[in-house]
Protein backbone atom coordinates (compact mmCIF):
# COMPACT_ATOMS: atom_id res chain seq x y z
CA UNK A 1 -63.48 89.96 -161.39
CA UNK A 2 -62.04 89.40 -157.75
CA UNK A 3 -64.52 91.56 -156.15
CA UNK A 4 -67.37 89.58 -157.93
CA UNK A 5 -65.62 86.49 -156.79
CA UNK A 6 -65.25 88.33 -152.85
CA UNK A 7 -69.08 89.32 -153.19
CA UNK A 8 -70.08 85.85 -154.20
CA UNK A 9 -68.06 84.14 -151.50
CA UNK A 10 -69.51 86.99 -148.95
CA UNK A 11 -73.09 86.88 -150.36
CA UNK A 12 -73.03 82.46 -150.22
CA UNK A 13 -72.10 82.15 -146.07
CA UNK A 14 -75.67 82.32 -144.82
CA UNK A 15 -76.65 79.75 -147.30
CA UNK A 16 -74.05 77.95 -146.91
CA UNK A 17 -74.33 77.82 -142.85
CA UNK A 18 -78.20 76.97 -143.73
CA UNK A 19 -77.54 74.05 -145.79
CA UNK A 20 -75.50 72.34 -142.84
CA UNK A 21 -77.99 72.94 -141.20
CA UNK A 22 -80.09 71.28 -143.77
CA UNK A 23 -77.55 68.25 -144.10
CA UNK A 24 -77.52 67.87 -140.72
CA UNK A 25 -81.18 67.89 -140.02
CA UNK A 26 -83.08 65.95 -142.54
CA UNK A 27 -81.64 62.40 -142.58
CA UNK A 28 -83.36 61.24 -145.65
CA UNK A 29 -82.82 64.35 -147.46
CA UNK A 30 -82.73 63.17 -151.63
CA UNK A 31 -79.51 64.23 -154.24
CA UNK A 32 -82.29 65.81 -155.84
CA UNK A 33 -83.46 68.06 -152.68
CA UNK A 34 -79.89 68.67 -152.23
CA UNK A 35 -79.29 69.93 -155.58
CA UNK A 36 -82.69 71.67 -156.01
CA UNK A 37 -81.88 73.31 -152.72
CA UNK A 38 -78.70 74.55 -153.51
CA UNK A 39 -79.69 75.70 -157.07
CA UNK A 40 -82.74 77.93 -155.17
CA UNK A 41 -80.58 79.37 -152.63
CA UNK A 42 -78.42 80.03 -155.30
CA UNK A 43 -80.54 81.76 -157.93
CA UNK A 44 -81.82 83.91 -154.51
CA UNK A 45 -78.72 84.91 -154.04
CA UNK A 46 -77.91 86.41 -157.36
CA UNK A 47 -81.10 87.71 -158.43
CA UNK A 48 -81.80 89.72 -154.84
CA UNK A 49 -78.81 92.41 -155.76
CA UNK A 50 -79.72 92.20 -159.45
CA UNK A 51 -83.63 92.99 -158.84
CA UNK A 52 -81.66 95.93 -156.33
CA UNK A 53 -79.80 97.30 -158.68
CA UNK A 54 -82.78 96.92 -161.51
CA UNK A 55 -85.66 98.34 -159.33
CA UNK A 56 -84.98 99.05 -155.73
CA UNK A 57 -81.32 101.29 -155.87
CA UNK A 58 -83.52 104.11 -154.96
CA UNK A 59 -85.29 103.26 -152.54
CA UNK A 60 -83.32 101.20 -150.80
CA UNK A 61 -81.58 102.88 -148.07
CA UNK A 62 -85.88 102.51 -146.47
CA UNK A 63 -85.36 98.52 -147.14
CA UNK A 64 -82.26 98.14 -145.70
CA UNK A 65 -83.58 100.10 -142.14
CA UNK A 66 -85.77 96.86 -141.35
CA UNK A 67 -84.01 93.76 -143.26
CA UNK A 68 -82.28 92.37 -140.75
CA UNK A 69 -85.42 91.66 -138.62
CA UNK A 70 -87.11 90.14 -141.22
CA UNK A 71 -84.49 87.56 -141.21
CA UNK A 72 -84.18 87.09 -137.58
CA UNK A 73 -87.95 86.51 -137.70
CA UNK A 74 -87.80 84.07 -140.61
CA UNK A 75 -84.66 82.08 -139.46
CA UNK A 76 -85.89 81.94 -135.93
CA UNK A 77 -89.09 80.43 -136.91
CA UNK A 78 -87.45 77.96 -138.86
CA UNK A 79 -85.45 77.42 -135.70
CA UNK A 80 -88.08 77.11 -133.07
CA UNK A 81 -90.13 74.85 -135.76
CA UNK A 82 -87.33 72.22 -135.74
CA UNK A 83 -86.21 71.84 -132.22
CA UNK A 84 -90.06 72.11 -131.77
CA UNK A 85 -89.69 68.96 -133.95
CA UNK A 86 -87.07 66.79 -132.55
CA UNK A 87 -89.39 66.63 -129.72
CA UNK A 88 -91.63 64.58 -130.89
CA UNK A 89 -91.48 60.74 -130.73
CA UNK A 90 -90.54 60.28 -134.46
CA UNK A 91 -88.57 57.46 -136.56
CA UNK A 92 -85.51 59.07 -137.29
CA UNK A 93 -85.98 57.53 -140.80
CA UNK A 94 -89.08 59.72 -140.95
CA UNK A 95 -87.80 63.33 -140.67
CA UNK A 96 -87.19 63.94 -144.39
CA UNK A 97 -91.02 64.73 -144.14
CA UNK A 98 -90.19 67.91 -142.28
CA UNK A 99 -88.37 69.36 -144.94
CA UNK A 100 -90.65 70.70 -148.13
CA UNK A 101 -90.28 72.73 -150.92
CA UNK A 102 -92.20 75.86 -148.91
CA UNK A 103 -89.24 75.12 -146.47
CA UNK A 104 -86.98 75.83 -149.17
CA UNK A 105 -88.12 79.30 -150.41
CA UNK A 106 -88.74 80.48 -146.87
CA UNK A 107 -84.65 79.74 -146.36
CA UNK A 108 -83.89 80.82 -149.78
CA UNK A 109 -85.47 84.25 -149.45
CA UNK A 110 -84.13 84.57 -145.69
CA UNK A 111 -80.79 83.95 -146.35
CA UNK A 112 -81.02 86.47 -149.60
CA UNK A 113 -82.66 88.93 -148.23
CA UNK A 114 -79.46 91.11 -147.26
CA UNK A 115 -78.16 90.47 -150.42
CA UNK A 116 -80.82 93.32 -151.58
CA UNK A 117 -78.57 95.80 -150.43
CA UNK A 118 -75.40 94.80 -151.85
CA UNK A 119 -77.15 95.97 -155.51
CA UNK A 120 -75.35 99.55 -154.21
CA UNK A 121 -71.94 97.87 -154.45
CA UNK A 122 -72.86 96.35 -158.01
CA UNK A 123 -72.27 99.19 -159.78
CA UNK A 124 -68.56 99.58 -158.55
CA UNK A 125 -67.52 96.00 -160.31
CA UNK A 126 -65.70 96.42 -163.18
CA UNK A 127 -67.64 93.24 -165.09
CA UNK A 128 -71.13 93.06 -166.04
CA UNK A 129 -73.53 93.34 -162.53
CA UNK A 130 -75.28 90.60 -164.54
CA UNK A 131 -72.37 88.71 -165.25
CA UNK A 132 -71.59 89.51 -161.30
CA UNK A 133 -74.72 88.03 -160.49
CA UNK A 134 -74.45 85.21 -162.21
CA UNK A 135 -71.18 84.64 -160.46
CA UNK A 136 -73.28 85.15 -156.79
CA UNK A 137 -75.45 82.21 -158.13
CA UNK A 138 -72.44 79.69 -159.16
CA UNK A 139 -70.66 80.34 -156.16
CA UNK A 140 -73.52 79.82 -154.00
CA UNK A 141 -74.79 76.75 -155.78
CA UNK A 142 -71.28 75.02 -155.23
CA UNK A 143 -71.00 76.17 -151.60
CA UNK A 144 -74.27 75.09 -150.49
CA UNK A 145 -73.46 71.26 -152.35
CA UNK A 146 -70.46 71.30 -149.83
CA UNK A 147 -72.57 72.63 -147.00
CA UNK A 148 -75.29 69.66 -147.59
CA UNK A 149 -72.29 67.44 -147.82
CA UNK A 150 -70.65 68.66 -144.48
CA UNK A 151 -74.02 68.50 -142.58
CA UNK A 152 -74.81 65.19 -143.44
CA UNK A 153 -71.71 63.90 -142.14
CA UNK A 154 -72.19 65.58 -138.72
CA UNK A 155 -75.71 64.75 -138.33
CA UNK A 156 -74.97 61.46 -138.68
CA UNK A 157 -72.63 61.50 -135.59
CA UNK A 158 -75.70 63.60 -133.20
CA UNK A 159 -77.92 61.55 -134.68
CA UNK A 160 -81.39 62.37 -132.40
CA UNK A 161 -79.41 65.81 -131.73
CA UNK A 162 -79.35 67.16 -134.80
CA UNK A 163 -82.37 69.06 -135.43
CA UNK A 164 -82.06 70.69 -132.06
CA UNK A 165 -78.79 71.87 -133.13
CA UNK A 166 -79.83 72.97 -136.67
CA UNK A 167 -82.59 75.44 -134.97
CA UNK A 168 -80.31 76.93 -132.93
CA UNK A 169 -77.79 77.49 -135.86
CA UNK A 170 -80.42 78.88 -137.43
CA UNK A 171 -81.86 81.32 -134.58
CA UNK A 172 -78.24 82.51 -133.91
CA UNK A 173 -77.72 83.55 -137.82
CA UNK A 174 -80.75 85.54 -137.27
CA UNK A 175 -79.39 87.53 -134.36
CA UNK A 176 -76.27 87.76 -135.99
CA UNK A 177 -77.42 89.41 -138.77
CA UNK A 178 -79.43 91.75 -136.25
CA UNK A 179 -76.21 92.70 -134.34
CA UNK A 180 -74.15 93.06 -137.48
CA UNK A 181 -76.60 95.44 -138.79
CA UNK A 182 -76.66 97.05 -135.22
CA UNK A 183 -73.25 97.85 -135.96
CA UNK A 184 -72.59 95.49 -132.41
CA UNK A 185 -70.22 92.76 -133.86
């Protein structure tokens, strides 16, 4: 049960880091995108190893070669797209319009995409790998509510600087997953 609890902890940090990035970004960001959110990044989380271990455990030592660039591609795009953003002569009341629900899968599926290749670890948990998974998805859900939480309350003191911040949080976790795959940090 521990490691499920480790994996789940492990597996929630790049949505967690996204959904500061979130809180800090959108200022008129709803309880329910907050919650729907956290519940996608969440359910991404848990099912990515799960559909691993169902379909891809043989195949994917070939997914795991080019992962980590999909995700620096994704979460750089994001990036560039939202200091690209906080250029432009907007009410600050007004930027909850950048955020969408296409927003939300493209961060729910980048931040879960390594989580495809910790299916090979699934099988080494002495519980269920679907109880394991469903454990990835709780623990996720909850960080992600704190992550919201913590971002709002620090975009609220950069105010106009937020957004610039948030895209560069989110560029960086792309090349850090690129340099941790690398084997360079």
């Amino acid at each position: 049960m521990i490691d499920a609890l480790l994996l789940g902890v492990a597996l929630a940090m790049d949505s967690f880091t996204v959904s500061i990035v979130n809180g800090i970004t959108y200022k008129n960001y709803t309880y329910k995108d907050v919650w729907l959110t956290s519940l996608s990044f969440g359910i991404f989380q848990g099912l990515m190893p799960l559909i691993g271990y169902i379909i891809f455990i043989p195949i994917i030592r070939y997914i795991e070669n080019y992962d980590h660039w999909v995700v620096l591609i994704v979460l750089s795009l994001l990036g560039i797209n939202m200091i690209r953003e906080s250029f432009k002569f907007e009410e600050i009341n007004d930027r909850s319009k950048l955020y969408s629900y296409k927003t939300m899968i493209f961060e729910s599926i980048a931040t879960s995409i390594d989580a495809l290749s910790s299916c090979v670890i699934l099988p080494t948990i002495k519980i269920s790998p679907y109880l394991t998974c469903l454990i990835i998805v709780v623990i996720t859900f909850i960080f992600c509510l704190i992550g919201h939480k913590l971002g709002k309350q620090i975009g609220l003191k950069l105010k106009d600087k937020a957004s610039i911040l948030g895209g560069l949080i989110l560029i960086l976790l792309g090349v850090k997953c690129v340099l941790e795959h690398l084997n360079i940090i």
